[in-house]
C-alpha atoms as a PDB file:
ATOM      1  CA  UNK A   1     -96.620  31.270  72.775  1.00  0.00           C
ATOM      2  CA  UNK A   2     -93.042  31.029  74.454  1.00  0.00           C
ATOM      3  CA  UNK A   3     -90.646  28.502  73.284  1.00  0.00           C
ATOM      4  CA  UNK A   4     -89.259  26.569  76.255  1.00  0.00           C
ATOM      5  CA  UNK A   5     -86.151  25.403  74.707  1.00  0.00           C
ATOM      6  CA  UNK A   6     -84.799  28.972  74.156  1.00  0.00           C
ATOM      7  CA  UNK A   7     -86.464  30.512  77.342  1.00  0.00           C
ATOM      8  CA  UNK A   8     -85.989  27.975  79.476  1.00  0.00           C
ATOM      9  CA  UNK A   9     -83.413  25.293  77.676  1.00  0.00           C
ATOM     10  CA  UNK A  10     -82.499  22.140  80.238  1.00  0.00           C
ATOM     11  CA  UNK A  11     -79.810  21.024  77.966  1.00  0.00           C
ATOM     12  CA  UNK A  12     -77.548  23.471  75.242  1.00  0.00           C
ATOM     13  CA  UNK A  13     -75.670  21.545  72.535  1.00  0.00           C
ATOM     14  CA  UNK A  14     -72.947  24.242  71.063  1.00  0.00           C
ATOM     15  CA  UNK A  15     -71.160  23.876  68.156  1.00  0.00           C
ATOM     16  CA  UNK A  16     -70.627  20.145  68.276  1.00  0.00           C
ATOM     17  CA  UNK A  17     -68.397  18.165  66.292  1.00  0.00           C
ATOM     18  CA  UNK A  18     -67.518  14.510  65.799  1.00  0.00           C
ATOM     19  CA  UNK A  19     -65.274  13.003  63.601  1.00  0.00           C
ATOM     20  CA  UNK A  20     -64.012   9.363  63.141  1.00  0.00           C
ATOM     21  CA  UNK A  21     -60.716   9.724  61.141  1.00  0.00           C
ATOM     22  CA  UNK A  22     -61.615  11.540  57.936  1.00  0.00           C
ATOM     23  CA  UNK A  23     -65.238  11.215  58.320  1.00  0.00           C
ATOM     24  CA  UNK A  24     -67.108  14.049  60.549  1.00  0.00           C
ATOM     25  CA  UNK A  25     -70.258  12.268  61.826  1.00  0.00           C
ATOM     26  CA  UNK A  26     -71.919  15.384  63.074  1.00  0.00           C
ATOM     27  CA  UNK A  27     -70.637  19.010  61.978  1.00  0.00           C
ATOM     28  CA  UNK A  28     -71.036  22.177  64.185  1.00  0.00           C
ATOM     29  CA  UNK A  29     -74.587  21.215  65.876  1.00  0.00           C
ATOM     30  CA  UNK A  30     -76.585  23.434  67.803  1.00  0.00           C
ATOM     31  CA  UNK A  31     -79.256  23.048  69.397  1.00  0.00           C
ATOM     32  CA  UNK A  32     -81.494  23.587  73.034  1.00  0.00           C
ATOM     33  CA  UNK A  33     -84.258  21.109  74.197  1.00  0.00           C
ATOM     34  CA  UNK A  34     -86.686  23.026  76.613  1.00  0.00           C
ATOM     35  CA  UNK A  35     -87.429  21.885  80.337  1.00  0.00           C
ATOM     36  CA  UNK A  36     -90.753  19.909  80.606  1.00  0.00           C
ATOM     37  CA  UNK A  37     -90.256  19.719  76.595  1.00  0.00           C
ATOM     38  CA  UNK A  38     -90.762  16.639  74.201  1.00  0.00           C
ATOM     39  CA  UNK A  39     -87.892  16.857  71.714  1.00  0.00           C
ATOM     40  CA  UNK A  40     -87.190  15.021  68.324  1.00  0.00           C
ATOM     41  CA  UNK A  41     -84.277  14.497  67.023  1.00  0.00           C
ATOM     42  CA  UNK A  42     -84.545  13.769  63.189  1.00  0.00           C
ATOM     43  CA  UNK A  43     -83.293  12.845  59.679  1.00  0.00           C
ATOM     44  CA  UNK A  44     -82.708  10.320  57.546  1.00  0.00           C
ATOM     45  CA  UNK A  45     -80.900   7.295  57.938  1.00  0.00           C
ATOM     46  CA  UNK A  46     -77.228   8.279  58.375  1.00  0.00           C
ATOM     47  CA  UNK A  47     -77.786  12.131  59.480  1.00  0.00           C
ATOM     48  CA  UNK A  48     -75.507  11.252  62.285  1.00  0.00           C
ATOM     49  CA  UNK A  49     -78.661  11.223  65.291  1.00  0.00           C
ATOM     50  CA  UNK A  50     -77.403   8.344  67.175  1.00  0.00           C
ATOM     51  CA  UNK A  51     -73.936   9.260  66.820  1.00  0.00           C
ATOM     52  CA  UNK A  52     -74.796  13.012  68.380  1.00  0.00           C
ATOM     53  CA  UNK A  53     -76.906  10.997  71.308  1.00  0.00           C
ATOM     54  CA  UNK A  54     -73.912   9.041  72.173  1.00  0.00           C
ATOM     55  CA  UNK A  55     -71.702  12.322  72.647  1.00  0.00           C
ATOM     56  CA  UNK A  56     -74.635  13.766  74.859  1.00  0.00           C
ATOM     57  CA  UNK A  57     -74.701  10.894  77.073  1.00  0.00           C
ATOM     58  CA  UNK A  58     -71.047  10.060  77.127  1.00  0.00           C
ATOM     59  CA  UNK A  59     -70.102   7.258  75.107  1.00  0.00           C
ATOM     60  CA  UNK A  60     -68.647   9.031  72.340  1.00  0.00           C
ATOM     61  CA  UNK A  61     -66.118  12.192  73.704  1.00  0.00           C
ATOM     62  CA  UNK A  62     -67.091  15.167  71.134  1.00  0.00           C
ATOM     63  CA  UNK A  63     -63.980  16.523  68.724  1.00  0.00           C
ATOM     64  CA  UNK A  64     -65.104  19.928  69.840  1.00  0.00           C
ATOM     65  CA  UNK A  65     -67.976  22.062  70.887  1.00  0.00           C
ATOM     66  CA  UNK A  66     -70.053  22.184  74.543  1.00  0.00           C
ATOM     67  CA  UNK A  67     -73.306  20.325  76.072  1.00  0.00           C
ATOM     68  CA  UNK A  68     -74.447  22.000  78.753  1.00  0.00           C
ATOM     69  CA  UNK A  69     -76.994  20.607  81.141  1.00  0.00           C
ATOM     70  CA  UNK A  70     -78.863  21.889  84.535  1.00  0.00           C
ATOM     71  CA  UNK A  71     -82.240  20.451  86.268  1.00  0.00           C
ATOM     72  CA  UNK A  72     -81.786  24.466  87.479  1.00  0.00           C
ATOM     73  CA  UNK A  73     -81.291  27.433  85.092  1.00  0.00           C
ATOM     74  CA  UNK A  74     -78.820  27.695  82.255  1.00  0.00           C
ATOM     75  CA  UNK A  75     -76.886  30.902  82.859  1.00  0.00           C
ATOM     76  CA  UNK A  76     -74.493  31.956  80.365  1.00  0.00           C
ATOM     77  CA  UNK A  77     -72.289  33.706  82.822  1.00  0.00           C
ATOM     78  CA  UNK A  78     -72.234  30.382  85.207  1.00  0.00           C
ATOM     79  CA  UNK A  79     -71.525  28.096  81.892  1.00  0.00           C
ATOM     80  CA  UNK A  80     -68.804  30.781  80.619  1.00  0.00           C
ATOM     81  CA  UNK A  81     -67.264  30.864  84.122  1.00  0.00           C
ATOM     82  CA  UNK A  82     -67.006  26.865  84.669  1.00  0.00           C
ATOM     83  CA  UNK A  83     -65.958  26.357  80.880  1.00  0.00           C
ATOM     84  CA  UNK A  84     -62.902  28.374  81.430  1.00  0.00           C
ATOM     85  CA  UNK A  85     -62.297  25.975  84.635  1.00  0.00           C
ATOM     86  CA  UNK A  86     -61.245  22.261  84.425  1.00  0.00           C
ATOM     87  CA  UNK A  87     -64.028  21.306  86.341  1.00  0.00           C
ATOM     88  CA  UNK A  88     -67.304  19.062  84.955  1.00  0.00           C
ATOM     89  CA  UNK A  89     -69.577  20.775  86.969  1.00  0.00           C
ATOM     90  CA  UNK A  90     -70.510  23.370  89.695  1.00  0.00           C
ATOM     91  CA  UNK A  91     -72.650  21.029  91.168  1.00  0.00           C
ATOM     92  CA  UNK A  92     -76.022  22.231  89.299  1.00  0.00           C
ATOM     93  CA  UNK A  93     -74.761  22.966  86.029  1.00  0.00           C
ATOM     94  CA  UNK A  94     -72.865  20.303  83.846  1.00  0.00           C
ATOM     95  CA  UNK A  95     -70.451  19.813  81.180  1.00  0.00           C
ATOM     96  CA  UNK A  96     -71.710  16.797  79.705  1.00  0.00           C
ATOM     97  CA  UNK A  97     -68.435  16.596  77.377  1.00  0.00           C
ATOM     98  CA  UNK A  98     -65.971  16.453  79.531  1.00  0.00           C
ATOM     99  CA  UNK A  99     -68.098  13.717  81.648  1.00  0.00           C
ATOM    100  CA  UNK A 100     -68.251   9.809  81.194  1.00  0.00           C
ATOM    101  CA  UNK A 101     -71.011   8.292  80.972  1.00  0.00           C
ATOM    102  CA  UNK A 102     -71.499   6.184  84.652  1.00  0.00           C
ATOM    103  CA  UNK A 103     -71.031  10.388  86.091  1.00  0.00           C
ATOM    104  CA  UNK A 104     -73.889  11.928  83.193  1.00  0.00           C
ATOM    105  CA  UNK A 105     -76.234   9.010  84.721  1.00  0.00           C
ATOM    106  CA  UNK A 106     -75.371   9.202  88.028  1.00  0.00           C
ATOM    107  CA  UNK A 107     -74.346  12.975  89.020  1.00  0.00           C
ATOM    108  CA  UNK A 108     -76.574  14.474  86.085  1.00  0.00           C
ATOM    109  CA  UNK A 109     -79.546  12.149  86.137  1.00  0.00           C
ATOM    110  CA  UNK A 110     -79.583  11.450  82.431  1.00  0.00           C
ATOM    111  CA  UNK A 111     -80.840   8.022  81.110  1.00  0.00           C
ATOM    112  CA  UNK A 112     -80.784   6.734  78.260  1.00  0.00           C
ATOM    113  CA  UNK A 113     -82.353   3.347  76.315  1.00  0.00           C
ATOM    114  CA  UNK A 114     -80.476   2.853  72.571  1.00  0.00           C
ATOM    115  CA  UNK A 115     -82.198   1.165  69.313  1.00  0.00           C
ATOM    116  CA  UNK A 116     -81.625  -2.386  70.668  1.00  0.00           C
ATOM    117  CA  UNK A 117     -83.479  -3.585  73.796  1.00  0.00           C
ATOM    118  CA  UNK A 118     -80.762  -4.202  76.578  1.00  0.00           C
ATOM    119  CA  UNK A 119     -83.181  -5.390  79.517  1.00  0.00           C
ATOM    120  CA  UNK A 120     -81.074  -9.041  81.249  1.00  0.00           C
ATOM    121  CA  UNK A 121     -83.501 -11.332  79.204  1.00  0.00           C
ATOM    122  CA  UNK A 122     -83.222 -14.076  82.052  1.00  0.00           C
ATOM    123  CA  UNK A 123     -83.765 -11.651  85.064  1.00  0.00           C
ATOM    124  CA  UNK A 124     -87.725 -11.455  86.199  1.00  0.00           C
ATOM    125  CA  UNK A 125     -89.605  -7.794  84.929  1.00  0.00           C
ATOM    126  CA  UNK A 126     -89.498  -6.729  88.280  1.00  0.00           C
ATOM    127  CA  UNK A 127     -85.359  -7.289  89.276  1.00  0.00           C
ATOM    128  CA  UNK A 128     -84.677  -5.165  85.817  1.00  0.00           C
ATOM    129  CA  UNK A 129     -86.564  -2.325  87.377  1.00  0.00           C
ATOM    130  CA  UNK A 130     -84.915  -3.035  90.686  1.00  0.00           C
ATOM    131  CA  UNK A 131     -81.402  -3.436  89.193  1.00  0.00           C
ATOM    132  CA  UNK A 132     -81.577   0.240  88.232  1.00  0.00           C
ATOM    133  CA  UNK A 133     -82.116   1.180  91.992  1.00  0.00           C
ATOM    134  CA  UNK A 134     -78.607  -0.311  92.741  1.00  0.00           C
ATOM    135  CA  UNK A 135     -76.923   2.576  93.662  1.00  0.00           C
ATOM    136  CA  UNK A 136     -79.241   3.531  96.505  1.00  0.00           C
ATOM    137  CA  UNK A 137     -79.840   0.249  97.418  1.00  0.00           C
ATOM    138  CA  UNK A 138     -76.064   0.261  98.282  1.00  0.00           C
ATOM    139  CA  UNK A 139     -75.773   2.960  99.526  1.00  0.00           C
ATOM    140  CA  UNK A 140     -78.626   1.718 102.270  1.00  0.00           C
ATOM    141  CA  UNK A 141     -76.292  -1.507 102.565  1.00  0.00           C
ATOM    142  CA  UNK A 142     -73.266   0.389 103.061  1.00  0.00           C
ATOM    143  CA  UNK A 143     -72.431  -1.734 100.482  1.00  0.00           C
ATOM    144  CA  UNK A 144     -73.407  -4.874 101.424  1.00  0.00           C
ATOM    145  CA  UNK A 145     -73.403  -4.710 105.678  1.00  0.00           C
ATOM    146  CA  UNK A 146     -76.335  -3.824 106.674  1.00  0.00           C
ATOM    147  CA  UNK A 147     -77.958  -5.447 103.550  1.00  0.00           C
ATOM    148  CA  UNK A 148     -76.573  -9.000 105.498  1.00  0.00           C
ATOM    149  CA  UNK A 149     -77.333  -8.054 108.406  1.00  0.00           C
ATOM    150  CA  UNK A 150     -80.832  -7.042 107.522  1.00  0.00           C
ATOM    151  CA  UNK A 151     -80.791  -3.568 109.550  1.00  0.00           C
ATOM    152  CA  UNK A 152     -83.616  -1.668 109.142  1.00  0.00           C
ATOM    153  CA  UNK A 153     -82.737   1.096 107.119  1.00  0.00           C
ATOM    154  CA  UNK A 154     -81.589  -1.609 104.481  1.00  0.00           C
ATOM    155  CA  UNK A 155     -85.209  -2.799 104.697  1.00  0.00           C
ATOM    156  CA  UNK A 156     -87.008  -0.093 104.480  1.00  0.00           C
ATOM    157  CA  UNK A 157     -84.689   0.690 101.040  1.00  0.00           C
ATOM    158  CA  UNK A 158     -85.103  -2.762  99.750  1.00  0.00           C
ATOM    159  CA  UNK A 159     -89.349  -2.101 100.363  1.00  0.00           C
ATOM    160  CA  UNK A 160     -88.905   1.214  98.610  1.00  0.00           C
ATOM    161  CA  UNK A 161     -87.344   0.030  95.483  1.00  0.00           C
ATOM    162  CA  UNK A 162     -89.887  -3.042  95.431  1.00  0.00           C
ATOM    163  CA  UNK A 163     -92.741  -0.506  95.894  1.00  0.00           C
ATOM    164  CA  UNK A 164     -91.006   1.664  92.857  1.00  0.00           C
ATOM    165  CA  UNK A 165     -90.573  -0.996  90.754  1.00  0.00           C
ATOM    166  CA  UNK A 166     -94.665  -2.226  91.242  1.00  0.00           C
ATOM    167  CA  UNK A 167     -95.477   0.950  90.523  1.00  0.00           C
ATOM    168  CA  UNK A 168     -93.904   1.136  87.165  1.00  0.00           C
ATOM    169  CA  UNK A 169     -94.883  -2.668  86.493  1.00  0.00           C
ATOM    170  CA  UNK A 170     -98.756  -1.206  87.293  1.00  0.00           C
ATOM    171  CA  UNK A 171     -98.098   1.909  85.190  1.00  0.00           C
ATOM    172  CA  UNK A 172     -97.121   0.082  81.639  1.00  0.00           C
ATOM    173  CA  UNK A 173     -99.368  -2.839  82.122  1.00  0.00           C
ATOM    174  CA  UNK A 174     -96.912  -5.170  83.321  1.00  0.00           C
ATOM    175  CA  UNK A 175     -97.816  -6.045  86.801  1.00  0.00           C
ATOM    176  CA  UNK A 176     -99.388  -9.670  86.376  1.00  0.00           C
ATOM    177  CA  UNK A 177     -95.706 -10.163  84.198  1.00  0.00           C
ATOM    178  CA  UNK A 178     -93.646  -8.927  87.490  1.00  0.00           C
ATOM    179  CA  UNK A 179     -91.835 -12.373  88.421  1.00  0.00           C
ATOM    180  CA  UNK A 180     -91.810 -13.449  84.054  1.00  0.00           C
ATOM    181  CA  UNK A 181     -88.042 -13.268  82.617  1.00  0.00           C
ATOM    182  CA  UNK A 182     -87.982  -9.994  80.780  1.00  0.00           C
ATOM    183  CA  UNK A 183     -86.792 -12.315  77.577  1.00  0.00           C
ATOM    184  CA  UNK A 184     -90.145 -14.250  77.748  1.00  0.00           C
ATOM    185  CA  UNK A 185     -91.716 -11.041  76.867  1.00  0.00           C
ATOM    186  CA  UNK A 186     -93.428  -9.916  73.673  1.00  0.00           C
ATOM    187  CA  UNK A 187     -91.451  -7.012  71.745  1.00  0.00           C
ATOM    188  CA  UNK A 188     -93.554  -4.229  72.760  1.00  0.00           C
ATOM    189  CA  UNK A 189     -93.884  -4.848  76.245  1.00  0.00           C
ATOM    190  CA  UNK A 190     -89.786  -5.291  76.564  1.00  0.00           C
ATOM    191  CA  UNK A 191     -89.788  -1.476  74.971  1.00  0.00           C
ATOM    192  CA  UNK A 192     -91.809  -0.569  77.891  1.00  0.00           C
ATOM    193  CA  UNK A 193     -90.186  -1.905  80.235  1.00  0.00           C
ATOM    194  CA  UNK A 194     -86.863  -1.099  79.198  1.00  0.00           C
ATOM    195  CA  UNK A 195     -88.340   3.359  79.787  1.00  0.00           C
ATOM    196  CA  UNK A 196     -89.444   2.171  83.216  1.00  0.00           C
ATOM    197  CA  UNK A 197     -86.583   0.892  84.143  1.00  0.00           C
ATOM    198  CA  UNK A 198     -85.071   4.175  83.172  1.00  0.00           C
ATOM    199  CA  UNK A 199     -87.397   6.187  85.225  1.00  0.00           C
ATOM    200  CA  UNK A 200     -86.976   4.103  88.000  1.00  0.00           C
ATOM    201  CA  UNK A 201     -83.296   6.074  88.017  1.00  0.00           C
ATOM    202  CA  UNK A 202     -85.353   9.450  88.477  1.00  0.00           C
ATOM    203  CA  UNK A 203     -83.586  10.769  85.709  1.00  0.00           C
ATOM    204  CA  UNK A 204     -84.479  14.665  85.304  1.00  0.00           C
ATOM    205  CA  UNK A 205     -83.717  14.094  81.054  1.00  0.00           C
ATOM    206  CA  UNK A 206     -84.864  10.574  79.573  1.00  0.00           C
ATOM    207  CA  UNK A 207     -83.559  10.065  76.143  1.00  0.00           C
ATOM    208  CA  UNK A 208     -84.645   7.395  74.133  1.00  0.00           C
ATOM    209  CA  UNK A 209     -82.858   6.134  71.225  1.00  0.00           C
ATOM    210  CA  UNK A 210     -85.792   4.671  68.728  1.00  0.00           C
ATOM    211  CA  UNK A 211     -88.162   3.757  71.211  1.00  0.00           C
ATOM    212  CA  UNK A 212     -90.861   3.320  68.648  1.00  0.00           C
ATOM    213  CA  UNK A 213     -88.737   0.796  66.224  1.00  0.00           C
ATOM    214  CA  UNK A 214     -90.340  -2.612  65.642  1.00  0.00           C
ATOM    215  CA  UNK A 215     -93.723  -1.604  67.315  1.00  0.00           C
ATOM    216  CA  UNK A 216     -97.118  -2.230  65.186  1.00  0.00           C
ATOM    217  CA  UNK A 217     -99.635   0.829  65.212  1.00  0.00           C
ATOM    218  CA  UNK A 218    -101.151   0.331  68.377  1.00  0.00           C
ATOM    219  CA  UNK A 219     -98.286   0.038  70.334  1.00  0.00           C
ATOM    220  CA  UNK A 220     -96.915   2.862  69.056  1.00  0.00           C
ATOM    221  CA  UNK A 221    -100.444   4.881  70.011  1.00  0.00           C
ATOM    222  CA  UNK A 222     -99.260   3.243  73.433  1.00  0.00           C
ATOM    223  CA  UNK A 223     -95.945   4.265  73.552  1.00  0.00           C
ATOM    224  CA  UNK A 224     -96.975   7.778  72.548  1.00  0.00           C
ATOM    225  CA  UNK A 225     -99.284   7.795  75.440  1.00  0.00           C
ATOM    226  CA  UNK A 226     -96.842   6.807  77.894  1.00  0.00           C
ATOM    227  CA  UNK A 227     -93.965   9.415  76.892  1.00  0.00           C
ATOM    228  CA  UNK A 228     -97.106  12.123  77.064  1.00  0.00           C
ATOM    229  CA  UNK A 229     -97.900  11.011  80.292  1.00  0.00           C
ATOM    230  CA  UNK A 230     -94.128  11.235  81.573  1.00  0.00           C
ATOM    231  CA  UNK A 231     -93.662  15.208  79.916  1.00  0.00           C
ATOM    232  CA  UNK A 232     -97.173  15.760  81.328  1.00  0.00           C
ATOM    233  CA  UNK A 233     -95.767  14.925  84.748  1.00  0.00           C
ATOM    234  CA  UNK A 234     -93.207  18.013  84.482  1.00  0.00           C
ATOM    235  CA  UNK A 235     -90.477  16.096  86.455  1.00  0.00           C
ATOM    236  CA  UNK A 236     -88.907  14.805  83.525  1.00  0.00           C
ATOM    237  CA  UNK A 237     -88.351  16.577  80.076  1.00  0.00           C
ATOM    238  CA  UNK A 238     -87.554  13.728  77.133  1.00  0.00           C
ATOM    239  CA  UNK A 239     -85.162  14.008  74.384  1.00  0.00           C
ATOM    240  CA  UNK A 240     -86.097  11.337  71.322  1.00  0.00           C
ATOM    241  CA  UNK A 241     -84.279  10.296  68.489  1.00  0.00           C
ATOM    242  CA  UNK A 242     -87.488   8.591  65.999  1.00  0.00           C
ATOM    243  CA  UNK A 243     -88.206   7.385  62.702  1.00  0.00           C
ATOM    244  CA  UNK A 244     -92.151   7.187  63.608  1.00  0.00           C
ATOM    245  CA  UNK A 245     -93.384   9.965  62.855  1.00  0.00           C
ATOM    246  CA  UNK A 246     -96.972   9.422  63.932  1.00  0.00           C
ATOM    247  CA  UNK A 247     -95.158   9.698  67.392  1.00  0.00           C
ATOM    248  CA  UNK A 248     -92.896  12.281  66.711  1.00  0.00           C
ATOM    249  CA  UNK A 249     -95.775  14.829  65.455  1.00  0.00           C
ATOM    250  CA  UNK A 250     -98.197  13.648  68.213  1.00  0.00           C
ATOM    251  CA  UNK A 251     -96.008  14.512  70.744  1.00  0.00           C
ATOM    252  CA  UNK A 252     -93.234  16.527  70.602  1.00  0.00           C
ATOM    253  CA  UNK A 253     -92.904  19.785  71.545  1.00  0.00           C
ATOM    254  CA  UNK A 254     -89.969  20.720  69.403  1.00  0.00           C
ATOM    255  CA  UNK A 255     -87.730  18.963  66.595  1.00  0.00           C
ATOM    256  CA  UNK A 256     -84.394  19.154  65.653  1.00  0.00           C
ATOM    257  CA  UNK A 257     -83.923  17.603  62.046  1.00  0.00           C
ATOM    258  CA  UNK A 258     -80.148  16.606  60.779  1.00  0.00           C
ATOM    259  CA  UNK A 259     -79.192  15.728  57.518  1.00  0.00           C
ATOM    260  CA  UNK A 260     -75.691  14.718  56.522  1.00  0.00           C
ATOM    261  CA  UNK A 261     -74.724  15.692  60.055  1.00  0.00           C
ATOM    262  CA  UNK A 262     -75.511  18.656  60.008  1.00  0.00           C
ATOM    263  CA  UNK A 263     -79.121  20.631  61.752  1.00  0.00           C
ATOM    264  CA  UNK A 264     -80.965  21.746  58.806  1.00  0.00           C
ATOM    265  CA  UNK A 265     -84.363  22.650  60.986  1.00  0.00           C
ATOM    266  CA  UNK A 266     -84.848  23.504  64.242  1.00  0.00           C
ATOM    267  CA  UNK A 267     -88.963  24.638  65.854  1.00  0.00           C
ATOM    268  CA  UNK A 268     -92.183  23.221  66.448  1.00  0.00           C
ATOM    269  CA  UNK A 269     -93.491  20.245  64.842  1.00  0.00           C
ATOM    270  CA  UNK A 270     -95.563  22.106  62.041  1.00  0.00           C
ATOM    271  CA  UNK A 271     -93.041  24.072  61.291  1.00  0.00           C
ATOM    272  CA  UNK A 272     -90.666  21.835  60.523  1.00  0.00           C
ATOM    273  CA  UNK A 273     -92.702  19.421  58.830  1.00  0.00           C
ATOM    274  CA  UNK A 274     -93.270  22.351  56.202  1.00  0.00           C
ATOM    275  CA  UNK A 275     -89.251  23.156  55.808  1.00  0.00           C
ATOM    276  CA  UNK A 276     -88.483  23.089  52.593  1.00  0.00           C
ATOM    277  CA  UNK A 277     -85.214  21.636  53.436  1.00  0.00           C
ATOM    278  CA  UNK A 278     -86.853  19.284  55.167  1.00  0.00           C
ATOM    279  CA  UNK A 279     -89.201  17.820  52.615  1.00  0.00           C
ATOM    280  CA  UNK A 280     -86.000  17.594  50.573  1.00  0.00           C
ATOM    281  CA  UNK A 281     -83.899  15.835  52.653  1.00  0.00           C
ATOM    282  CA  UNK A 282     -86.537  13.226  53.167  1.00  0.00           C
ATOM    283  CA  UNK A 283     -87.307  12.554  49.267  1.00  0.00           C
ATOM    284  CA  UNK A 284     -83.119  13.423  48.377  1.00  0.00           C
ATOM    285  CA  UNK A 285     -84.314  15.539  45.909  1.00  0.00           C
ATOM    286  CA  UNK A 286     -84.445  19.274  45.412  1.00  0.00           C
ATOM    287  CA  UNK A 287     -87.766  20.230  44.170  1.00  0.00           C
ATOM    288  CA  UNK A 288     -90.240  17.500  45.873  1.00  0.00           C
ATOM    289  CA  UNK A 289     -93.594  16.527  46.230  1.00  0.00           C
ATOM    290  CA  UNK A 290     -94.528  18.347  48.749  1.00  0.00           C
ATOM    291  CA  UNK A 291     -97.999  17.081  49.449  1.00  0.00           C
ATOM    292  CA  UNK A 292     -96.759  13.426  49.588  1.00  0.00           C
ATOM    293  CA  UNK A 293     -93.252  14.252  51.885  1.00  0.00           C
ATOM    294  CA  UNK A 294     -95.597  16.102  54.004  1.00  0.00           C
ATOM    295  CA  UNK A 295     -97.761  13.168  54.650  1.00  0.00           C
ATOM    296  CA  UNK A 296     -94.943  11.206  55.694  1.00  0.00           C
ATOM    297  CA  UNK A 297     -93.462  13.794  58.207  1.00  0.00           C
ATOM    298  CA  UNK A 298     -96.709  13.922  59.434  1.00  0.00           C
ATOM    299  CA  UNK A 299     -97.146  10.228  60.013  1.00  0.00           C
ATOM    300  CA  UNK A 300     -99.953   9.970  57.671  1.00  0.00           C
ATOM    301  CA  UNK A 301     -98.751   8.341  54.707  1.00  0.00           C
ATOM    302  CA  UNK A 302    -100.359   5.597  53.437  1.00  0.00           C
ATOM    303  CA  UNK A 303     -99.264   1.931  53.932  1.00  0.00           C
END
């Protein structure tokens, strides 16, 4: 069986670095994630996995190395030939690192959700979803005239992004919630709500920092579903940093495990849930219990 994220990577993290002073966060990464692919990004608590997704999607500027990113094909000539430019992109391929992070959203379609929910608690379930459909919406308004004057290419934008945002409010369950504020809802459903409003940018890569935290058993079953049913889709591949790892195994297509900031796996889920390294990072010691680590990196340990 052919591995999509080295024959036919979407994104190629080389040789990244981040440091913070004297501290280096995340030493010479690198990794692929495959097109249409699930992947997890793992590791302990400090491994330096949010810190890496913040350099991916812009908020953190990389002490050295190159992401590379295309919704076409990675070719290494095309990514040798525009790294020796100054340019960010050639208009399919991208530099991520050399990008901030309003152009990796907009011009690369990447979005992104982080570890705490950041919906606008006393906006209605449906404006969050619309909110993210700003840009087009203003573009149809030509920012803000023909939205006043109600012509009708502003209307027939403004019914688009409604019709978008019902659809997503339908999809995770939420539709009966549409005109709630998003901060009157319970835990769980804000989680959802805060991926749709994320796909409601079209991104062609979703990544999701922790979508799982907080979330009791069945929601998590849920969420699982949902992020199956987006890969499944094959519009949108989905990178995942996760802690769960009844979600991660159930799943992903591919994990990436860190430790100490460094990648100390890299392959399919069974694979790396069988690392030696692995099982040892996770219990911190050298010669582990192997039955009893791999029952956690499975997601069946018991509570």
């Amino acid at each position: 069986m052919s591995a999509r994220w080295i024959d036919d990577p979407i994104l190629r993290v080389d040789h990244l670095t981040m440091r913070f002073g004297g501290l280096t966060a995340v030493n010479d990464v690198s990794f692929s994630a495959g097109r249409g692919d699930v992947t997890a990004l793992i590791g302990p608590n400090g491994a330096g996995k949010t810190t890496l997704f913040n350099c991916l999607t812009g908020f953190y500027k990389p002490t050295s190395g190159r992401i590379a990113f295309s919704s076409g094909r990675l070719d290494d000539a095309r990514i040798e030939k525009l790294t020796r430019s100054a340019r960010k992109h050639d208009g399919e391929i991208f530099l991520l690192e050399r990008m901030a992070d309003h152009e990796i959203a907009r011009q690369a379609r990447l979005a992104r959700t982080f570890q705490n929910i950041r919906l606008f608690p006393g906006m209605s379930a449906l404006e969050n979803l619309m909110i993210a459909q700003g840009r087009e919406l203003s573009r149809a308004a030509f920012f803000s005239i023909a939205g006043l004057l109600g012509l009708p290419a502003w209307r027939r934008a403004e019914q688009a992004a409604v019709d978008q945002a019902t659809a997503w409010l339908e999809r995770i369950g939420l539709r009966h919630r549409a005109n709630d504020p998003a901060g009157s809802l319970p835990y769980g459903d804000q989680r959802r709500l805060e991926i749709a409003r994320a796909m409601c940018l079209r991104p062609t890569l979703l990544c999701l920092d922790e979508p799982a935290a907080g979330l009791n058993a069945a929601e998590s079953h849920g969420l699982a579903e949902l992020l199956r049913a987006i890969r499944d889709e094959g519009e949108t591949s989905i990178l995942l940093i996760e802690h769960d790892m009844s979600v991660v195994m159930r799943i992903s297509d591919h994990v990436v495990v860190l430790d100490y900031g460094q990648k100390i796996a890299d392959g399919a889920p069974r694979e790396v849930r069988e690392d030696p390294a692995v099982i040892a990072a996770y219990l911190g010691v050298e010669d582990p219990d192997e039955p009893a680590v791999e029952a956690v990196l499975a997601g069946n340990a018991p509570t």
